[in-house]
C-alpha atoms as a PDB file:
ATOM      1  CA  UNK A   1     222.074  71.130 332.346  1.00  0.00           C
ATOM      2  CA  UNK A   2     225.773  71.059 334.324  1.00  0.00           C
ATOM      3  CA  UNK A   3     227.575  74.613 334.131  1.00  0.00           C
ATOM      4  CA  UNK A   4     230.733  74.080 332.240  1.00  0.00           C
ATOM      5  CA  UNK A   5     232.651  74.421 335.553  1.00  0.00           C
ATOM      6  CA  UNK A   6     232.084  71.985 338.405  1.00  0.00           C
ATOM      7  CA  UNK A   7     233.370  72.155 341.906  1.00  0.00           C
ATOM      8  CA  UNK A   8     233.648  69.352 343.559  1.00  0.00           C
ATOM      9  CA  UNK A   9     233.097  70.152 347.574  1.00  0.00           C
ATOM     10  CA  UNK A  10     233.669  66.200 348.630  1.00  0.00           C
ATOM     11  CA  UNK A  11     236.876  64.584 347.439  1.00  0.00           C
ATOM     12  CA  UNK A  12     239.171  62.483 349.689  1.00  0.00           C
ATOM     13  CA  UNK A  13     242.998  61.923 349.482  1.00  0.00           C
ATOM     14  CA  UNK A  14     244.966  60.610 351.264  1.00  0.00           C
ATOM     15  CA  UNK A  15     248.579  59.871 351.389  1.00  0.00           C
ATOM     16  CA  UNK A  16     249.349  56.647 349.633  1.00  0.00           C
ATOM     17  CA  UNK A  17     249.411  54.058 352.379  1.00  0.00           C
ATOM     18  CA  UNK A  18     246.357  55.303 354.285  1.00  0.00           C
ATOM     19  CA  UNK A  19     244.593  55.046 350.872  1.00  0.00           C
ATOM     20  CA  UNK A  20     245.664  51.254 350.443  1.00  0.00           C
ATOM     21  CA  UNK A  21     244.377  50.770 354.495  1.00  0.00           C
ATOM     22  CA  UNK A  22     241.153  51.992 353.641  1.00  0.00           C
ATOM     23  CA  UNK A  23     240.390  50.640 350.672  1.00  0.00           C
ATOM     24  CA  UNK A  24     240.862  47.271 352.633  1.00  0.00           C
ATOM     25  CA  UNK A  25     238.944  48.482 355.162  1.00  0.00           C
ATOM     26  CA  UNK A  26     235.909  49.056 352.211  1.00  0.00           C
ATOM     27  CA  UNK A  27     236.459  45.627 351.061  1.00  0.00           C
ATOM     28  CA  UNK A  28     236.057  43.829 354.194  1.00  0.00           C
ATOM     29  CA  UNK A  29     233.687  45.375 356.354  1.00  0.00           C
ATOM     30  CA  UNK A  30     231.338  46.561 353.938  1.00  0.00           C
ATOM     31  CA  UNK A  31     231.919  44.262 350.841  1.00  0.00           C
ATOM     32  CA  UNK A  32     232.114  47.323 348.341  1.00  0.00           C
ATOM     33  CA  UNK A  33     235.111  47.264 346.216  1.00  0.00           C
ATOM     34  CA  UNK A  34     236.520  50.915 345.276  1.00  0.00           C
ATOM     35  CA  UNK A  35     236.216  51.533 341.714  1.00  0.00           C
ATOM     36  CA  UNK A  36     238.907  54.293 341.067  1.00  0.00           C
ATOM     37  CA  UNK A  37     242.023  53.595 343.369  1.00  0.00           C
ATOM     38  CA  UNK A  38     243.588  56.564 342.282  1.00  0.00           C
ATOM     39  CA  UNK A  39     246.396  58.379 344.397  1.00  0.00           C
ATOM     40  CA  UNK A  40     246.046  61.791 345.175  1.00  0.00           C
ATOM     41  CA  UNK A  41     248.175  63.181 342.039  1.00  0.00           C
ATOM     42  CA  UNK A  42     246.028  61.444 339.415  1.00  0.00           C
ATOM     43  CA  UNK A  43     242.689  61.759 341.049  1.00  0.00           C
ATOM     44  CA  UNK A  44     242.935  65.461 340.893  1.00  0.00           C
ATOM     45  CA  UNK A  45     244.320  64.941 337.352  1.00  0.00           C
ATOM     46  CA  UNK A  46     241.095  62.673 336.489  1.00  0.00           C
ATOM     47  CA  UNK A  47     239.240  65.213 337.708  1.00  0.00           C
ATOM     48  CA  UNK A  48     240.562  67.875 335.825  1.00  0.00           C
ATOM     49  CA  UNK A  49     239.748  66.141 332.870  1.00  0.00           C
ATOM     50  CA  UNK A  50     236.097  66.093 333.953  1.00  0.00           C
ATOM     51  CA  UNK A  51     235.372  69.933 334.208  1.00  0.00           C
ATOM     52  CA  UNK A  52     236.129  70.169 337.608  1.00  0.00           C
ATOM     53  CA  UNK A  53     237.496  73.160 338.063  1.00  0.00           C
ATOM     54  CA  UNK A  54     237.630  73.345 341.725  1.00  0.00           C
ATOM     55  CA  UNK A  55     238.324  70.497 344.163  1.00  0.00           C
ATOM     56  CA  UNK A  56     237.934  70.717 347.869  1.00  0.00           C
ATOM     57  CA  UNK A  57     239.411  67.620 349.509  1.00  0.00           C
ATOM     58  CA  UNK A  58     239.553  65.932 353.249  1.00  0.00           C
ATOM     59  CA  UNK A  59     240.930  63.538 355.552  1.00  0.00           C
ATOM     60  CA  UNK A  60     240.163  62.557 358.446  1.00  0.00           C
ATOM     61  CA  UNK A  61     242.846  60.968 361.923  1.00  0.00           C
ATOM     62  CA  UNK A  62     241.196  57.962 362.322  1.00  0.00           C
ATOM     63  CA  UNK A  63     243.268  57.745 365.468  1.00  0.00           C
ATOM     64  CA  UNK A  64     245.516  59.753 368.087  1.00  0.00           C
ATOM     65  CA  UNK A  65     248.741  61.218 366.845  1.00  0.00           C
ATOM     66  CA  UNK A  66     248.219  61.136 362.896  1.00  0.00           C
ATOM     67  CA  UNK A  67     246.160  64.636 362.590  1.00  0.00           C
ATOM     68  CA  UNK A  68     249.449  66.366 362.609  1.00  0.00           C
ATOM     69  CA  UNK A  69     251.215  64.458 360.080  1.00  0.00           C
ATOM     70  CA  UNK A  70     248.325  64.004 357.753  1.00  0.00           C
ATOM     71  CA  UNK A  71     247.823  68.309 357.835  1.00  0.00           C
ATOM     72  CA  UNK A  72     251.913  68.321 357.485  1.00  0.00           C
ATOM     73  CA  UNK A  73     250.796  66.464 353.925  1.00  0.00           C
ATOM     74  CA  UNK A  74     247.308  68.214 352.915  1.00  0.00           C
ATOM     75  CA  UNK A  75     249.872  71.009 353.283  1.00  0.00           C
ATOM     76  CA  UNK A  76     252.311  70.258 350.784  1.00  0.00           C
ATOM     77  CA  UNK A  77     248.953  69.299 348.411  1.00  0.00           C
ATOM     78  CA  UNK A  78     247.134  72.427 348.464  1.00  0.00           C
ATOM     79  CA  UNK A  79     250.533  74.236 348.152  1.00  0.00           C
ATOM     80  CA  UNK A  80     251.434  71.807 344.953  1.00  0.00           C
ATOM     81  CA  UNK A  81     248.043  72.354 343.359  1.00  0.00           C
ATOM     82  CA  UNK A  82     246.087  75.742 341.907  1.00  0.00           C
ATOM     83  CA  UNK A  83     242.348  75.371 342.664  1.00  0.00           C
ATOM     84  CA  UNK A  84     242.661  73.001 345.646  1.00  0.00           C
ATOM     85  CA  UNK A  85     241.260  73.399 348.982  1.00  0.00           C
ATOM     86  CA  UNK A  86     241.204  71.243 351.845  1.00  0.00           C
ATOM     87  CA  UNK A  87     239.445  70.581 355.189  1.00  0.00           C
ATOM     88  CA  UNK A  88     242.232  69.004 357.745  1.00  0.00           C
ATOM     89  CA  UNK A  89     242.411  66.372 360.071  1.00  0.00           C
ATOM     90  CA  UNK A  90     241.376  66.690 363.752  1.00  0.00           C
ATOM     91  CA  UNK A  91     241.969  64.297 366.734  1.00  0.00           C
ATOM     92  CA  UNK A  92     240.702  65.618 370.628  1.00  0.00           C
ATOM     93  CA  UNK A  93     243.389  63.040 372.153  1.00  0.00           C
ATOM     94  CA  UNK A  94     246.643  64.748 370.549  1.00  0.00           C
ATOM     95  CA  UNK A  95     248.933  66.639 372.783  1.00  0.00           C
ATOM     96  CA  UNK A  96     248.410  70.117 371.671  1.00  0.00           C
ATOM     97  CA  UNK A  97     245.702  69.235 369.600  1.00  0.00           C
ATOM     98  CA  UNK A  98     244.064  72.841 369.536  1.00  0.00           C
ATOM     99  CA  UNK A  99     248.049  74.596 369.061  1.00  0.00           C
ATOM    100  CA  UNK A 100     248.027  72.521 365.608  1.00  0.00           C
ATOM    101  CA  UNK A 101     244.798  73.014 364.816  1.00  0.00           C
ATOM    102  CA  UNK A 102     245.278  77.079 365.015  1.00  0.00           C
ATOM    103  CA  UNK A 103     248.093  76.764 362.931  1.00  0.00           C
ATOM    104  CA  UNK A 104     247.119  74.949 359.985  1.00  0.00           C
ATOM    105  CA  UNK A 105     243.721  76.695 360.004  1.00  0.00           C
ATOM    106  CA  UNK A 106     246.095  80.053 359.475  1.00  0.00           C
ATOM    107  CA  UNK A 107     246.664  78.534 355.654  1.00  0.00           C
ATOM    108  CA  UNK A 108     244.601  80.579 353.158  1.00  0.00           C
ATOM    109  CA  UNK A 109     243.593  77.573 351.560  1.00  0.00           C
ATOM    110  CA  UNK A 110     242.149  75.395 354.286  1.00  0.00           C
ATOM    111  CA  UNK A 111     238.575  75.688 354.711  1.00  0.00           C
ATOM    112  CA  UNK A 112     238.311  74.163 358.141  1.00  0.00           C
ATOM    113  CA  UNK A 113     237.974  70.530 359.859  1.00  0.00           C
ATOM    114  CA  UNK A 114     236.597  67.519 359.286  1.00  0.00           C
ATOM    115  CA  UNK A 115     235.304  65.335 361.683  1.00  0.00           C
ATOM    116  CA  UNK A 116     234.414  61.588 361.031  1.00  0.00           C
ATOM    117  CA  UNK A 117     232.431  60.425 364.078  1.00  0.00           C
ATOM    118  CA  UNK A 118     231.436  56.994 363.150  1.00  0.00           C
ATOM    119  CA  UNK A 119     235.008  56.103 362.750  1.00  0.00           C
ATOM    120  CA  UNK A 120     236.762  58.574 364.973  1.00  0.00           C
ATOM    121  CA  UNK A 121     234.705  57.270 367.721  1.00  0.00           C
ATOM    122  CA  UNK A 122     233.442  60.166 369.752  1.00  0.00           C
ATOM    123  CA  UNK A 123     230.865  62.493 370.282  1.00  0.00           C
ATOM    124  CA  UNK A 124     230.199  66.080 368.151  1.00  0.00           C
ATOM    125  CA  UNK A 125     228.914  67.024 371.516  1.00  0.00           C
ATOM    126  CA  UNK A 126     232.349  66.156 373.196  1.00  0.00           C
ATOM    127  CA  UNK A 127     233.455  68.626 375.192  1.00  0.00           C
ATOM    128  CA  UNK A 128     236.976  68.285 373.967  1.00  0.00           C
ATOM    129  CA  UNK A 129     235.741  69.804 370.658  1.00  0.00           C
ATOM    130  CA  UNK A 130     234.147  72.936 371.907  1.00  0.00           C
ATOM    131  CA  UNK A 131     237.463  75.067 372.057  1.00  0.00           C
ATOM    132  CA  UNK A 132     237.562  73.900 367.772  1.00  0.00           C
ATOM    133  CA  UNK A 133     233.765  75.036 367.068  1.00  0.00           C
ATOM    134  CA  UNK A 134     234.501  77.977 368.834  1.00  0.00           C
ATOM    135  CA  UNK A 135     238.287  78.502 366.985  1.00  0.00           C
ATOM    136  CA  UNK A 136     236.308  77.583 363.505  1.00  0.00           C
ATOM    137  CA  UNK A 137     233.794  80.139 364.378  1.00  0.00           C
ATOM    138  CA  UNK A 138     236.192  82.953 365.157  1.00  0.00           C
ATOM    139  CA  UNK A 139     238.139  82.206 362.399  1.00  0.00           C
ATOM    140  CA  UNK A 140     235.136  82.001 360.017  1.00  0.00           C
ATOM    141  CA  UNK A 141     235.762  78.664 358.083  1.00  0.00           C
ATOM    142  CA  UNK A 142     233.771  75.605 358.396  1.00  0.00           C
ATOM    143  CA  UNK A 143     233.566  72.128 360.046  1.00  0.00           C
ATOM    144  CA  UNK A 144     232.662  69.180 357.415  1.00  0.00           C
ATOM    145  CA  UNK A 145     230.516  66.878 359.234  1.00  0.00           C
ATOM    146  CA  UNK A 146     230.173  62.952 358.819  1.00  0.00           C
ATOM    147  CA  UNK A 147     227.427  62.567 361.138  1.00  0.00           C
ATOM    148  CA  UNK A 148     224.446  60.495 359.440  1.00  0.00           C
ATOM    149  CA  UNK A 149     223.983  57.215 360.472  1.00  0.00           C
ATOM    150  CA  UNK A 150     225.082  55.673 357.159  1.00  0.00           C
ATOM    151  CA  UNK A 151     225.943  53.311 355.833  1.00  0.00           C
ATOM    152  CA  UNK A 152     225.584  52.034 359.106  1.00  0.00           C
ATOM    153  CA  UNK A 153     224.686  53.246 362.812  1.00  0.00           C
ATOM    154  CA  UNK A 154     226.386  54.064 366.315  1.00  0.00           C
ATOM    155  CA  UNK A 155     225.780  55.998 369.444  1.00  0.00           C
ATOM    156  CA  UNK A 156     228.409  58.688 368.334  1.00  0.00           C
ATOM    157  CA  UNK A 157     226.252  59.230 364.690  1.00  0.00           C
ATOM    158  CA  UNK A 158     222.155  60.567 364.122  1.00  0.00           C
ATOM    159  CA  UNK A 159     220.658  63.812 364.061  1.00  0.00           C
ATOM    160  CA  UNK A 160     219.913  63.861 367.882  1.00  0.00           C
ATOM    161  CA  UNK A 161     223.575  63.584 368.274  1.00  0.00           C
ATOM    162  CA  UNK A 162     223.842  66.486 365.768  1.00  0.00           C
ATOM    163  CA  UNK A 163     220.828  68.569 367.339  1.00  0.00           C
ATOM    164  CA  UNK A 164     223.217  69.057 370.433  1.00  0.00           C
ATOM    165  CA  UNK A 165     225.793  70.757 368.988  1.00  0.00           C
ATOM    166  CA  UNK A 166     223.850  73.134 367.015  1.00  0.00           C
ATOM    167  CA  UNK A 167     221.766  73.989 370.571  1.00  0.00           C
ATOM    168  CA  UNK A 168     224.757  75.318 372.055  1.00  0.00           C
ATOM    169  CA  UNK A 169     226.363  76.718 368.653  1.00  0.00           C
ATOM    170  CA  UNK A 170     223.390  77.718 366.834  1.00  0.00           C
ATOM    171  CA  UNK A 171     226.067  79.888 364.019  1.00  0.00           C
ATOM    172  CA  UNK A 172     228.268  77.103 363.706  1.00  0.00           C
ATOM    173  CA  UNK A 173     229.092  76.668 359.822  1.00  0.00           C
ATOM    174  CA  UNK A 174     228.991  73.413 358.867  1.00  0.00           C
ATOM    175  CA  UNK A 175     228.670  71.079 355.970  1.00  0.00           C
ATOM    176  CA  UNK A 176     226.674  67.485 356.291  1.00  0.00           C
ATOM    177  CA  UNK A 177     228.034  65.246 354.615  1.00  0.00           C
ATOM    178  CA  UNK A 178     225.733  62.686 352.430  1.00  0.00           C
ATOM    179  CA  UNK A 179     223.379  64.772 353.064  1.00  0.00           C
ATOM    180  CA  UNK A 180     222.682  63.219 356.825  1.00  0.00           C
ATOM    181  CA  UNK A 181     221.967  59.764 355.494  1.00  0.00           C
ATOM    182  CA  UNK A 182     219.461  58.451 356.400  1.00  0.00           C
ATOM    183  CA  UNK A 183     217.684  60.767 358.155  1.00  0.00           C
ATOM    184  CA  UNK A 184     217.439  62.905 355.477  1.00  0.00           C
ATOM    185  CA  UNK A 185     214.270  64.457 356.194  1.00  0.00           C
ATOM    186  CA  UNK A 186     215.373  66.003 359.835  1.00  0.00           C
ATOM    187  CA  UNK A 187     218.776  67.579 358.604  1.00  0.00           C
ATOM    188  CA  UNK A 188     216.721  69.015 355.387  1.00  0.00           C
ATOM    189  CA  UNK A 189     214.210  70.538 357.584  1.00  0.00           C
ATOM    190  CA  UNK A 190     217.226  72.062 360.351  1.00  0.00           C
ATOM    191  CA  UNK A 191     218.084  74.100 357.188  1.00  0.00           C
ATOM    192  CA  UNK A 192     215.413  77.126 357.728  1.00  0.00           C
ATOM    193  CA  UNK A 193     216.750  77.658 361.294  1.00  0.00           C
ATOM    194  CA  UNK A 194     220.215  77.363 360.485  1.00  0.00           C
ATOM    195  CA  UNK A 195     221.491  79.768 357.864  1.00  0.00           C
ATOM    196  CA  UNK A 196     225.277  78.646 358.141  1.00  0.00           C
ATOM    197  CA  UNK A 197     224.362  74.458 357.841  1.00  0.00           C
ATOM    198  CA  UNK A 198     224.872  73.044 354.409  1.00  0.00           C
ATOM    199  CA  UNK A 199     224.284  69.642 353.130  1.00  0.00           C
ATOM    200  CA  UNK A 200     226.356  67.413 350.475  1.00  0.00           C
ATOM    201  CA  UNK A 201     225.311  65.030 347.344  1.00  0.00           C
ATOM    202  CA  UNK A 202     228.055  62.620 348.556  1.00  0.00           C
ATOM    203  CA  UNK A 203     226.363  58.991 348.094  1.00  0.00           C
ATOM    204  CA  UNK A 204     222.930  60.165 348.242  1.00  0.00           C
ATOM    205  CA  UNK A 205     222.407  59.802 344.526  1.00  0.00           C
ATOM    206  CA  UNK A 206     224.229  56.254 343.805  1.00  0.00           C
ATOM    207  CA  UNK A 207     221.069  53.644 342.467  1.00  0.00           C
ATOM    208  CA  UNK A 208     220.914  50.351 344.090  1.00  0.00           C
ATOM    209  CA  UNK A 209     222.283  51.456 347.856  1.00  0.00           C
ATOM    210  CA  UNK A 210     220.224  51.783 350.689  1.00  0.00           C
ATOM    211  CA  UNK A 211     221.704  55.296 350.692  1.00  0.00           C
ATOM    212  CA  UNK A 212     219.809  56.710 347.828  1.00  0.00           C
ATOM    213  CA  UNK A 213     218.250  60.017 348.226  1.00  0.00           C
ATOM    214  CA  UNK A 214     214.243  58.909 349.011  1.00  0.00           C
ATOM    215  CA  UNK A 215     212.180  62.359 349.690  1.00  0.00           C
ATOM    216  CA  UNK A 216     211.948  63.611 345.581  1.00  0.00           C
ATOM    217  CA  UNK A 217     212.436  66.980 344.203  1.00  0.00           C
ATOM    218  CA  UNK A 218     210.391  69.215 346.336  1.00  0.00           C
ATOM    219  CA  UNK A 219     213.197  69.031 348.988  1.00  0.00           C
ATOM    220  CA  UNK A 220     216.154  69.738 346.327  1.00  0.00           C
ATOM    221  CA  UNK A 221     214.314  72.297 344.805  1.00  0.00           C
ATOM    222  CA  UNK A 222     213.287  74.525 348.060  1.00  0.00           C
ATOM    223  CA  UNK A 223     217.080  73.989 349.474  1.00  0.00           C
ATOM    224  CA  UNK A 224     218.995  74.493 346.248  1.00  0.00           C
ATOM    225  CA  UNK A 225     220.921  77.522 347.678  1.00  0.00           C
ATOM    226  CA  UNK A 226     222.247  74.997 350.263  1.00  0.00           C
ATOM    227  CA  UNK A 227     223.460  71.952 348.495  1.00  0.00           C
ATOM    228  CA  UNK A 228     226.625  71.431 347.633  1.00  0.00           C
ATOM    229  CA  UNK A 229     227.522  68.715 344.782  1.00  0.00           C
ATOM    230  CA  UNK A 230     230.007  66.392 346.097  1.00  0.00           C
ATOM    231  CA  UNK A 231     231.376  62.783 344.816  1.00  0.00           C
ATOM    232  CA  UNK A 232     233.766  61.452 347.270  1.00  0.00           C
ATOM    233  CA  UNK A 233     235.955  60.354 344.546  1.00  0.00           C
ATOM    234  CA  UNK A 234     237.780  58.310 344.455  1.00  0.00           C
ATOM    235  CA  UNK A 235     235.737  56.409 347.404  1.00  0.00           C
ATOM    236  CA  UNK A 236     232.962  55.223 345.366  1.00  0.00           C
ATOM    237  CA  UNK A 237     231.754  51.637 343.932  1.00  0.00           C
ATOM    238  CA  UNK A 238     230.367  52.991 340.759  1.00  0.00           C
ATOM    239  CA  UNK A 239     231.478  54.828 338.349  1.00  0.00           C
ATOM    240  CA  UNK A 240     231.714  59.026 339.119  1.00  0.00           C
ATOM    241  CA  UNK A 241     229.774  60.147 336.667  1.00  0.00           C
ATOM    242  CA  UNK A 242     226.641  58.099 338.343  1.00  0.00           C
ATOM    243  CA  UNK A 243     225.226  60.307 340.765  1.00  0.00           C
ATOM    244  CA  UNK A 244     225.227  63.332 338.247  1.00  0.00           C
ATOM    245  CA  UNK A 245     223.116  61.377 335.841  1.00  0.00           C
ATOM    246  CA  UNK A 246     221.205  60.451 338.599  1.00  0.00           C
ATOM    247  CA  UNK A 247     220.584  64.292 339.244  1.00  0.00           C
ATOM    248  CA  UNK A 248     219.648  64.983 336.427  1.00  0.00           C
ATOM    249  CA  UNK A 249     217.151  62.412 336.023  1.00  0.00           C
ATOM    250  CA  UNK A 250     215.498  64.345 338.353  1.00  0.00           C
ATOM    251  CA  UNK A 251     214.912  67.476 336.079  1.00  0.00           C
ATOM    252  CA  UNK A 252     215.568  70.196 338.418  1.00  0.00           C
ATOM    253  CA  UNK A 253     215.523  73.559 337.198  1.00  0.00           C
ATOM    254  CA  UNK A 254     218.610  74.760 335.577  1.00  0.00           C
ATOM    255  CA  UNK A 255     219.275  77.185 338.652  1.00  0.00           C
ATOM    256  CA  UNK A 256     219.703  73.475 340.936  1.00  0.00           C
ATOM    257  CA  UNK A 257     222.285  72.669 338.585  1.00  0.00           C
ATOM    258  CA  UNK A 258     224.303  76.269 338.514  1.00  0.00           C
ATOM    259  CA  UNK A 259     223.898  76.566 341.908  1.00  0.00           C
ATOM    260  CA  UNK A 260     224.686  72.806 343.583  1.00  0.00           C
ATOM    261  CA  UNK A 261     227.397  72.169 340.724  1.00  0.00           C
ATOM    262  CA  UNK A 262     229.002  75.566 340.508  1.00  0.00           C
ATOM    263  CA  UNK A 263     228.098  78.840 342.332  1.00  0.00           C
ATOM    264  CA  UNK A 264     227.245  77.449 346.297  1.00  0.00           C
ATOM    265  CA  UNK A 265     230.647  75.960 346.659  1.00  0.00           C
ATOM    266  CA  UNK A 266     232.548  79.210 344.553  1.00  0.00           C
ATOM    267  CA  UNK A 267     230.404  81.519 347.354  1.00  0.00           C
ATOM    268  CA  UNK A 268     231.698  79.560 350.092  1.00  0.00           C
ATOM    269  CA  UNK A 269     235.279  79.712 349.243  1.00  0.00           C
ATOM    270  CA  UNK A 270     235.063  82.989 348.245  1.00  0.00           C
ATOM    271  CA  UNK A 271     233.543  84.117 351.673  1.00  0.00           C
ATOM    272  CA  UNK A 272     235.927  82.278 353.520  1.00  0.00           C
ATOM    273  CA  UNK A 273     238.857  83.593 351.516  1.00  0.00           C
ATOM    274  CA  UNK A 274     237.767  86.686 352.005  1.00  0.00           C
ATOM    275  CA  UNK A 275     236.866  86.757 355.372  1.00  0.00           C
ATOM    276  CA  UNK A 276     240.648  85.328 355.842  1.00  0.00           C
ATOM    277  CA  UNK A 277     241.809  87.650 354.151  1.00  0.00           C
ATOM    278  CA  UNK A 278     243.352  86.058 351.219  1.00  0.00           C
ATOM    279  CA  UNK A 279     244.204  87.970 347.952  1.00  0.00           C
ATOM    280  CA  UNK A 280     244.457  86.685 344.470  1.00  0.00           C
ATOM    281  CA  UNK A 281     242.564  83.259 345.015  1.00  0.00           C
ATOM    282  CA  UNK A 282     240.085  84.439 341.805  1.00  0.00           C
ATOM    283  CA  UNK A 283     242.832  83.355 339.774  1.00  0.00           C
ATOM    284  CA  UNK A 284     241.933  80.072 340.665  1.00  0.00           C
ATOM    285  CA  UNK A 285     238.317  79.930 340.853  1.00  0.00           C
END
C-alpha cells in the first residue's frame, strides 16, 4: 500500500546538546522515554534506509537569542545533505529578529518557520509575528504550526487561538502539526475554507496515547489531498514504523497512501521551489 518513496514532512534535529536537553525534558515532564536518540547525521541515515526519500526537518528557539544560531546550523545541514529541507527557528524577542528571519528564508531549501507555542510561550495571534506571516506570505513558503493542545493544554495552544490568525490571514500557508490534537474535528473541518492549511500524521496514529487519531476514515479519506505523513523521528516512544501500520490498518484507498506518503509533500516542495525560484532541486526529489 506505501509508494516505494516516502517523504517524511515531520522530522526534528537538532544540534547535539539541545537533543540531549530535550530528551530530558521528555523523560521528566511527561514520563515518555525517546526510543531512537539518534543525532542528526544518523537519523537521516536511518531514514534513508527506510525509503525515505525526502526528509523535511525543524527546530524550534525555545528561548530568546538561540533562533539565530540554531538557523546558522539547519544551514550547514541542508547544505551537507541532498533531499533535505528544513523549516527554521523563530523567536519575536531577538534583536533583529525579522532581518534574520529574511535572510535565512532567502535559502532555496528552507521551506519556512516553525513555531512551537506551547513551549515558546506566546501567542500565534501576537502581534510581534504579523511582520513573519506577512514575510512567509510574500515569500510564498510556509509556517509549521504546533498549535493543538496536546499532549497537554495552555492559553497560548487550541483552535480558538488558531481561528485568530487565520481571520486576519485567511491565505496564510500553514501546516498543523499532529494534526491539531485534540481537537481534531475543528482543524479537519477549517480545511474546506482554507485551501493553503494542511494537517500532519505526527503522533496522531501511535496506539495506547491519548493522542490517537479518534474520528475514523471518513475524515482521512475526504481530506487526503491535505495530509501530509509525518513521524517526528526521532521524538517518538515507539518504534517508527508504528503509526504507518497503524495507517494502514485503516484500509484507505491506495490514492491516501500515494498521496499522504508521497505526492502532497513532493507538490509542496516543488511549489515552493518553484515559486522561489530554485533550479535543479528534481534531482533530489
Amino acid at each position: 500500500m506505501l509508494p516505494d518513496k516516502i517523504i517524511d514532512s515531520h522530522v526534528h534535529l537538532f544540534p547535539d546538546s539541545l537533543f540531549d536537553a530535550i530528551w530530558e525534558q521528555f523523560s521528566l515532564k511527561y514520563g515518555w522515554t525517546v526510543l531512537h536518540q539518534f543525532y542528526h547525521e544518523k537519523c537521516i541515515e536511518y531514514l534513508r534506509e527506510r525509503d525515505v526519500s525526502l526528509i523535511v526537518f525543524s527546530n524550534y528557539a525555545h528561548k530568546r537569542g538561540v533562533a539565530e544560531g540554531l538557523n546558522e546550523w539547519n544551514t550547514r545541514v541542508i547544505d551537507r545533505f541532498p533531499g533535505v529541507y528544513c523549516f527554521g527557528a523563530y523567536h519575536p524577542d531577538d534583536e533583529y529578529a525579522l532581518k534574520i528571519a529574511e535572510g535565512f528564508l532567502r535559502h532555496p531549501k528552507v521551506l519556512g518557520f516553525k513555531l512551537q507555542h506551547l513551549v515558546q510561550g506566546f501567542y500565534p495571534d501576537d502581534e510581534r509575528l504579523f511582520p513573519l506571516y506577512e514575510m512567509i506570505i510574500e515569500s510564498e513558503k510556509r509556517i509549521l504550526f504546533h498549535i493543538g493542545t496536546a499532549p497537554f493544554g495552555s492559553d497560548f495552544v487550541g483552535i480558538k487561538q488558531f481561528e485568530k490568525v487565520l481571520r486576519r490571514y485567511p491565505n496564510l500557508p500553514v501546516t498543523v502539526a499532529h494534526m491539531g490534537a485534540y481537537e481534531y474535528e475543528g482543524f479537519f473541518e477549517l480545511l474546506g475554507a482554507h485551501p493553503k492549511l494542511y494537517l500532519d500524521t505526527t503522533y496522531a496514529f501511535l496506539p495506547d496515547i491519548p493522542m490517537f487519531y479518534n474520528l475514523g476514515p471518513e475524515y482521512l479519506e475526504r481530506y487526503k489531498d491535505r495530509i501530509l505523513y509525518g513521524s517526528d523521528f526521532p521524538n517518538v516512544i515507539f518504534p517508527r514504523e508504528v503509526e504507518i501500520e497503524s495507517l494502514l490498518h485503516f484500509k484507505l484507498s491506495q490514492e491516501f497512501y500515494t498521496k499522504v506518503f508521497w505526492e502532497n509533500g513532493l507538490s509542496l516542495i516543488k511549489e515552493i521551489t518553484r515559486s522561489n525560484n530554485v533550479t535543479g532541486h528534481e534531482n533530489t526529489c
